[in-house]
Protein backbone atom coordinates (compact mmCIF):
# COMPACT_ATOMS: atom_id res chain seq x y z
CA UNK A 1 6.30 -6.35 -5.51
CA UNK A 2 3.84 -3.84 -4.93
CA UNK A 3 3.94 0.16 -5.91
CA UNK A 4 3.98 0.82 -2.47
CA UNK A 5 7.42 -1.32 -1.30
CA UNK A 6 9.09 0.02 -4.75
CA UNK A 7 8.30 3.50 -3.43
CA UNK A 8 10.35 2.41 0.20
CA UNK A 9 12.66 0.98 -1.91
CA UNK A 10 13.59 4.32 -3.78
CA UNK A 11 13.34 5.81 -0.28
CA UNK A 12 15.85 3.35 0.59
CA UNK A 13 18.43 3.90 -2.10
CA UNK A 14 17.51 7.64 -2.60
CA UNK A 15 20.79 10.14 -2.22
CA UNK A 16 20.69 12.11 0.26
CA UNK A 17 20.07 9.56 3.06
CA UNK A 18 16.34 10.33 3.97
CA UNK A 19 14.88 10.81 7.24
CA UNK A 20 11.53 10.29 6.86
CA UNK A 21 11.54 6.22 6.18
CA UNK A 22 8.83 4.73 8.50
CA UNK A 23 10.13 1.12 9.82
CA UNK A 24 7.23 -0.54 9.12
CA UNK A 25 7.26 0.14 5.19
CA UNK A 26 10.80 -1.32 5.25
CA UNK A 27 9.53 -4.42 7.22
CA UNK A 28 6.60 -4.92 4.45
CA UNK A 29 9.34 -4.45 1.80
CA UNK A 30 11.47 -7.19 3.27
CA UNK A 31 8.85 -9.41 3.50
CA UNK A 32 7.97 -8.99 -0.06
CA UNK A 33 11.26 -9.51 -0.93
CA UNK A 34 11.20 -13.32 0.65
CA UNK A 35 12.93 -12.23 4.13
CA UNK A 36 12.93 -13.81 6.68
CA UNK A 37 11.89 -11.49 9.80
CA UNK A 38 12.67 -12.53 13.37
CA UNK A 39 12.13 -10.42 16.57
CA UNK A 40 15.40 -10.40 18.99
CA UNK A 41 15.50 -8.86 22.10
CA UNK A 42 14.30 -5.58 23.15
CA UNK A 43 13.74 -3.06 19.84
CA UNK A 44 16.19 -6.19 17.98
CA UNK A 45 14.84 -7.38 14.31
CA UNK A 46 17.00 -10.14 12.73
CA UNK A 47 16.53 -10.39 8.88
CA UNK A 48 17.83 -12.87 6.43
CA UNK A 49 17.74 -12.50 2.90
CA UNK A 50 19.63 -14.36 -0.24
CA UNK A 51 22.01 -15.63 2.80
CA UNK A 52 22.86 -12.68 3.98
CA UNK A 53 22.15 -11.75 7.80
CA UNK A 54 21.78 -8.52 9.87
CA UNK A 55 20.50 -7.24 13.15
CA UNK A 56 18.89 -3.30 13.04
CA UNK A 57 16.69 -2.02 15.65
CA UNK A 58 13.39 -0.94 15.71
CA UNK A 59 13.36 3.18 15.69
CA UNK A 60 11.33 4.33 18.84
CA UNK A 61 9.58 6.18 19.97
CA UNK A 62 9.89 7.15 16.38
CA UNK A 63 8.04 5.39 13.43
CA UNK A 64 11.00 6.53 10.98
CA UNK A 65 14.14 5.66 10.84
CA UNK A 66 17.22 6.86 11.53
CA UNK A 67 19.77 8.22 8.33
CA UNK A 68 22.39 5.85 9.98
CA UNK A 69 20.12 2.91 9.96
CA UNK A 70 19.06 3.51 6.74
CA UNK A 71 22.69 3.23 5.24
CA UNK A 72 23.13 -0.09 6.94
CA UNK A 73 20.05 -1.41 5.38
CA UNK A 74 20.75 -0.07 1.80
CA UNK A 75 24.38 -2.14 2.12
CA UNK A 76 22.47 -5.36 3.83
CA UNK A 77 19.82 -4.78 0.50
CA UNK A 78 23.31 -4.64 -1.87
CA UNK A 79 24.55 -7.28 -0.57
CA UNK A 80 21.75 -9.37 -0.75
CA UNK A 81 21.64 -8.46 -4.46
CA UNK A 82 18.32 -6.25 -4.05
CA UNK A 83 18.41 -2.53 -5.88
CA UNK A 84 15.79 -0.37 -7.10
């Protein structure tokens, strides 16, 4: 893993919930993790990871995402068995 996706990893698990997470550098992350990244319908992003499965939409017209969004995905990286 690079510097860069253990830095949006922090972001990630960092308390208070950030709002300045861009998408993208969580995507990157999840695909350096092994992920595997699949685009639903409309904003839709299904991931799977360590057998574990979630659906989170893409933020727009935003590029970061939302402090809801970003709980979800720091329980989908617990569960997976993924902290910082």
């Amino acid at each position: 893993m690079q510097k860069k996706h253990l830095r949006t990893l922090e972001a990630i698990f960092a308390r208070p919930t950030r709002s300045n997470v861009h998408w993208k550098g969580i995507e990157n992350l999840l695909i350096a993790l092994g992920a595997e990244v699949s685009e639903g319908s409309g904003s839709r992003v299904r991931i799977a990871l360590s057998g574990v499965r979630a659906v989170f939409h893409r933020p727009h017209p935003e590029k970061e995402t939302d402090k809801g969004a970003l709980v979800s995905m720091r329980r989908f990286l617990e569960e997976a068995g993924v902290k910082p």
